[in-house]
C-alpha atoms as a PDB file:
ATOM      1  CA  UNK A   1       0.000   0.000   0.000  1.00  0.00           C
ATOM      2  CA  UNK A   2       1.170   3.407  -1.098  1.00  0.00           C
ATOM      3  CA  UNK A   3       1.199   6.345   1.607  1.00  0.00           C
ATOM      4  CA  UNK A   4       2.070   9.604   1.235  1.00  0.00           C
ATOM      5  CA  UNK A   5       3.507  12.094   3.828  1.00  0.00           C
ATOM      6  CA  UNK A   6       2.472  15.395   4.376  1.00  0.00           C
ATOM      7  CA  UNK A   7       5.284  17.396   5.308  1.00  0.00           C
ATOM      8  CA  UNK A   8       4.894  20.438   7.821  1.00  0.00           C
ATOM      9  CA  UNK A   9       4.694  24.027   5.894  1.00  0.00           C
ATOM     10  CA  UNK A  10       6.455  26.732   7.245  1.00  0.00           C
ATOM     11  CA  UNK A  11       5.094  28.732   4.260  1.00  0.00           C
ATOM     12  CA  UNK A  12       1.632  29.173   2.387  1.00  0.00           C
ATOM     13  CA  UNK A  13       4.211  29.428  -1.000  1.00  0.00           C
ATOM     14  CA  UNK A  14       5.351  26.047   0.408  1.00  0.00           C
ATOM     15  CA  UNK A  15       1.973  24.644   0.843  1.00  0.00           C
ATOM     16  CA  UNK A  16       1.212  25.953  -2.639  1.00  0.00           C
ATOM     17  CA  UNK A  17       4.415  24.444  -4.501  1.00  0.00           C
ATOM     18  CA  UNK A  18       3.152  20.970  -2.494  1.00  0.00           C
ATOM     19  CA  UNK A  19      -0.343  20.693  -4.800  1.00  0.00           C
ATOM     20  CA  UNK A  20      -0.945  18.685  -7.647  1.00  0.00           C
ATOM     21  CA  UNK A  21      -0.929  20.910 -10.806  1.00  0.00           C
ATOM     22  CA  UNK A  22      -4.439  20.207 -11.482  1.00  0.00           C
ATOM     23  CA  UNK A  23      -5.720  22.219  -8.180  1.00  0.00           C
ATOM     24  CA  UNK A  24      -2.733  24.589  -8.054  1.00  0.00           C
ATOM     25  CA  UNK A  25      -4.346  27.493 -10.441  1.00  0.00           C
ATOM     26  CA  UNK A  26      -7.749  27.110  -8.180  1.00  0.00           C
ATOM     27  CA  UNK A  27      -5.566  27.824  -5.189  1.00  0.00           C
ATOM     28  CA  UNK A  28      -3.525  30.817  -6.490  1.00  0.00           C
ATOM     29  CA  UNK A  29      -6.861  32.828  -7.665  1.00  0.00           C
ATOM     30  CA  UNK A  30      -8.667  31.525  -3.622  1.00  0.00           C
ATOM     31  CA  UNK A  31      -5.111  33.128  -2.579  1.00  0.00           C
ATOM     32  CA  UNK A  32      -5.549  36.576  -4.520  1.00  0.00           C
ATOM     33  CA  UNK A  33      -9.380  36.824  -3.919  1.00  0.00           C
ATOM     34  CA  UNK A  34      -8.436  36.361   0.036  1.00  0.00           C
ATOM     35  CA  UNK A  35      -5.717  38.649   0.227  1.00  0.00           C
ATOM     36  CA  UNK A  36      -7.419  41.289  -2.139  1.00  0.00           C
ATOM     37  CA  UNK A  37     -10.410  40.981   0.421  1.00  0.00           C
ATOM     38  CA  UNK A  38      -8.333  41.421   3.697  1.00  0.00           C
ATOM     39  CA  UNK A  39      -5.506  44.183   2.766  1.00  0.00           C
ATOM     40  CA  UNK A  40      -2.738  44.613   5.588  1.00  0.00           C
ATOM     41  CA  UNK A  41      -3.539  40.722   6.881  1.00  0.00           C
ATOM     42  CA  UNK A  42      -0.530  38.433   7.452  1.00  0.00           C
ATOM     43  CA  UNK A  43      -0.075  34.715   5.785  1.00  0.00           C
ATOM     44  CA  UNK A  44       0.314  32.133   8.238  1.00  0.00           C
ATOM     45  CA  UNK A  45       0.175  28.896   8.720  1.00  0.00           C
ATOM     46  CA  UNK A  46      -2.112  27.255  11.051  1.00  0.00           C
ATOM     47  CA  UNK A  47      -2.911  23.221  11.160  1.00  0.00           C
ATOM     48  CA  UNK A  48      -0.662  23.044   8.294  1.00  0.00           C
ATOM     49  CA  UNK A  49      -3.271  24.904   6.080  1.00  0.00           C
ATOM     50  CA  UNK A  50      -3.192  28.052   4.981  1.00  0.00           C
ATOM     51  CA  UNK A  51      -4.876  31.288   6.951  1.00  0.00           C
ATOM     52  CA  UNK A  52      -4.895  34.703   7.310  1.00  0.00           C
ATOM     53  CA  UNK A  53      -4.021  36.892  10.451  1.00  0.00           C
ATOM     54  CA  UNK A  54      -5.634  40.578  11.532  1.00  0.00           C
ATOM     55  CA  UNK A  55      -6.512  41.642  14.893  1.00  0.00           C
ATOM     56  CA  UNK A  56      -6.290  37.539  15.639  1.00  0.00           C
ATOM     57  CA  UNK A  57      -7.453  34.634  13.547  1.00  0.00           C
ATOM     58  CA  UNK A  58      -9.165  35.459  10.391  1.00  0.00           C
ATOM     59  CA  UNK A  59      -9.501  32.687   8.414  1.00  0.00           C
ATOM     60  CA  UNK A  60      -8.113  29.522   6.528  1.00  0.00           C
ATOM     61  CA  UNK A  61      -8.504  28.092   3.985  1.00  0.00           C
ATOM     62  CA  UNK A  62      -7.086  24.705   1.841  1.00  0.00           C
ATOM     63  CA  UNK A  63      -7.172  22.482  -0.908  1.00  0.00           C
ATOM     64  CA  UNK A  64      -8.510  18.852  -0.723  1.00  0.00           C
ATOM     65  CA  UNK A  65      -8.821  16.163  -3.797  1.00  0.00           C
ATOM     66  CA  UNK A  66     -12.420  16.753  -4.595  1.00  0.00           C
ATOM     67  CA  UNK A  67     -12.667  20.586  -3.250  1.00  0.00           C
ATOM     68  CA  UNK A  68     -11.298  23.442  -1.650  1.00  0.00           C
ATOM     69  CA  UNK A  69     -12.968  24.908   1.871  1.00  0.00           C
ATOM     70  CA  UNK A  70     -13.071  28.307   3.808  1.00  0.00           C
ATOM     71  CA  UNK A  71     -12.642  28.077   7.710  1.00  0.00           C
ATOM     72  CA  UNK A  72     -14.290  30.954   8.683  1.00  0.00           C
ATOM     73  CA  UNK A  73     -13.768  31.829  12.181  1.00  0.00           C
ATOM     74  CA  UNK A  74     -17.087  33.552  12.947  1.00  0.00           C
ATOM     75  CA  UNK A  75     -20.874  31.863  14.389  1.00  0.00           C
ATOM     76  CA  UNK A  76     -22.560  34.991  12.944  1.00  0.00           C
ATOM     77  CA  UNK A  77     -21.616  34.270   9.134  1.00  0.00           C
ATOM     78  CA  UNK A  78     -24.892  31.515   8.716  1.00  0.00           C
ATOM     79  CA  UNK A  79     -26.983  33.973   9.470  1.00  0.00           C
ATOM     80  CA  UNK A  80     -25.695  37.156   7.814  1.00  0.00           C
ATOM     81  CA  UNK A  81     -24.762  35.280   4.163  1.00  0.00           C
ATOM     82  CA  UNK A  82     -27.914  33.556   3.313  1.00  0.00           C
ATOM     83  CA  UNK A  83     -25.838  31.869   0.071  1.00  0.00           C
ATOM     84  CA  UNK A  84     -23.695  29.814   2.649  1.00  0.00           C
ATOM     85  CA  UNK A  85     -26.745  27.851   2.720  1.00  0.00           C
ATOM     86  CA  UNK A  86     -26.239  26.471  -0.800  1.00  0.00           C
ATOM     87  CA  UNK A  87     -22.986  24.922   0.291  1.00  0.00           C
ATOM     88  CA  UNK A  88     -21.790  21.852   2.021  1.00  0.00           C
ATOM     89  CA  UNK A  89     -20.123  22.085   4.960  1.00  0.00           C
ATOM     90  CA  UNK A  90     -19.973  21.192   9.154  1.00  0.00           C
ATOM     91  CA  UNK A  91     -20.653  24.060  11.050  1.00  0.00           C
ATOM     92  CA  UNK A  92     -17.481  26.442  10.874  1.00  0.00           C
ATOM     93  CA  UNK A  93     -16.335  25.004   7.193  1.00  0.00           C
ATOM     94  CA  UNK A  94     -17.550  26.217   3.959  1.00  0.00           C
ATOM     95  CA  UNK A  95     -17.300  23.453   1.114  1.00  0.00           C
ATOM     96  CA  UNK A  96     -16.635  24.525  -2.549  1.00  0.00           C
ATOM     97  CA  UNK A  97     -16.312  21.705  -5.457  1.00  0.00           C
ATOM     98  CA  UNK A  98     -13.557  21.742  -7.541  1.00  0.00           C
ATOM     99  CA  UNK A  99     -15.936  21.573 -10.988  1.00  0.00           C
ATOM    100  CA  UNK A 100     -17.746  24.508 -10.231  1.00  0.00           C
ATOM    101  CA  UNK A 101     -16.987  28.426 -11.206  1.00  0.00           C
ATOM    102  CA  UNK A 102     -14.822  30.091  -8.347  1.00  0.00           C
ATOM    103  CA  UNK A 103     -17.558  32.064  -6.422  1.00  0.00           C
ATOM    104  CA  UNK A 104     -15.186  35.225  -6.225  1.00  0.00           C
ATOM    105  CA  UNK A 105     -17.886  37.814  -4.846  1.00  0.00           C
ATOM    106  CA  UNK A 106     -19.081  35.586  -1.953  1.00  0.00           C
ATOM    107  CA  UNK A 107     -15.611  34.653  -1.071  1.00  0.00           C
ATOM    108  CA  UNK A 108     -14.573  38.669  -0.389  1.00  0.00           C
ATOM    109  CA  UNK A 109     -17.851  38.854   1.559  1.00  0.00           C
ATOM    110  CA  UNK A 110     -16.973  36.245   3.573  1.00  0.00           C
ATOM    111  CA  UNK A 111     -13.633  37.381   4.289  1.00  0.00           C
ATOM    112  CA  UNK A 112     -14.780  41.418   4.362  1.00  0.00           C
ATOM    113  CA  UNK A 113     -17.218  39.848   7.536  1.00  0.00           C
ATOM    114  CA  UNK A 114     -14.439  38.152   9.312  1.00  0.00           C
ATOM    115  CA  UNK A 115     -12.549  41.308   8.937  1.00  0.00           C
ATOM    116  CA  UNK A 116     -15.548  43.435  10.279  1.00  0.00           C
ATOM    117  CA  UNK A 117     -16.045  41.084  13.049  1.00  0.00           C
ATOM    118  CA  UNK A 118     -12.127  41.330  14.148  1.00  0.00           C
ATOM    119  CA  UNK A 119     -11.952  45.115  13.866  1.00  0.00           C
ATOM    120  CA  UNK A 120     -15.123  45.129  16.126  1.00  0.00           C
ATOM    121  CA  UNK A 121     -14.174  42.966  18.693  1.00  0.00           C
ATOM    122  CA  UNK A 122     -10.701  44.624  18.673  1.00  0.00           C
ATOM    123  CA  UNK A 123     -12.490  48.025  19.454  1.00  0.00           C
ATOM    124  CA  UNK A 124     -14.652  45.937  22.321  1.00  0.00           C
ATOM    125  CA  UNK A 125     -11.471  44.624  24.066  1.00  0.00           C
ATOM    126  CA  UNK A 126      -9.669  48.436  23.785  1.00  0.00           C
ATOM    127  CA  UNK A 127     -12.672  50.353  24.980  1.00  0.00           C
ATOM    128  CA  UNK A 128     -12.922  47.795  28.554  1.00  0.00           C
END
C-alpha cells in the first residue's frame, strides 16, 4: 500500500508548490481573492493549512482532492450570508467543489465579515 507524507509548511508558498498541478491554479486565484479581500492581513500557517491573520485569527482556507474549503472563524456568518446555505459544509467550514466556477464575490464577503467582526471585537477589548 502506497502512503504519502504530508510534510509540515512553514510557508503558504510552500503549501502551494506541495499541490498537484491540477488544483494549483484554483488555489492561487482563492489566494488573490483572500488577500485582495483582507488588505494589511498576514499569511500564516495554522494546522498546516493556509490562513490569514488581523486583529487575531481570520480565516483559513485549503485544498482537498475533490474541493477546496473556507474556515471561517465567525458563528454569525450563517446567518448574515444567506448563500452559505447552498454549500456543504460542518458548522465552521464552507465546502466549494472543484468543478464549479470560483464564487469570487461571496468569497470577499466572507472574508470582508471576518474582517468586520475582528476590527469590532478589537475596538470591544480596547474600549474595557
Amino acid at each position: 500500500m502506497k502512503t504519502t507524507v504530508t510534510p509540515k509548511f512553514k510557508t503558504v508558498d510552500e503549501y502551494q508548490s506541495f499541490l498537484p498541478a491540477d488544483t494549483k491554479n484554483i488555489f492561487k486565484q482563492l489566494r488573490k481573492i483572500v488577500k485582495d479581500a483582507a488588505p494589511g492581513a498576514e499569511e500564516v500557517i495554522s494546522y498546516n493549512i493556509p490562513g490569514l491573520k488581523l486583529h487575531g485569527g481570520l480565516i483559513s482556507f485549503a485544498m482537498w482532492k475533490e474541493h477546496y474549503s473556507l474556515y471561517p472563524r465567525s458563528a454569525k456568518m450563517e446567518a448574515a450570508i444567506k448563500e452559505l446555505a447552498n454549500y456543504e459544509g460542518a458548522k465552521g467550514t464552507i465546502k466549494f467543489s472543484l468543478d464549479q466556477p470560483m464564487p469570487s464575490k461571496l468569497i470577499t464577503r466572507i472574508i470582508r465579515f471576518q474582517v468586520k467582526e475582528n476590527l469590532e471585537r478589537m475596538k470591544a477589548k480596547a474600549a474595557s
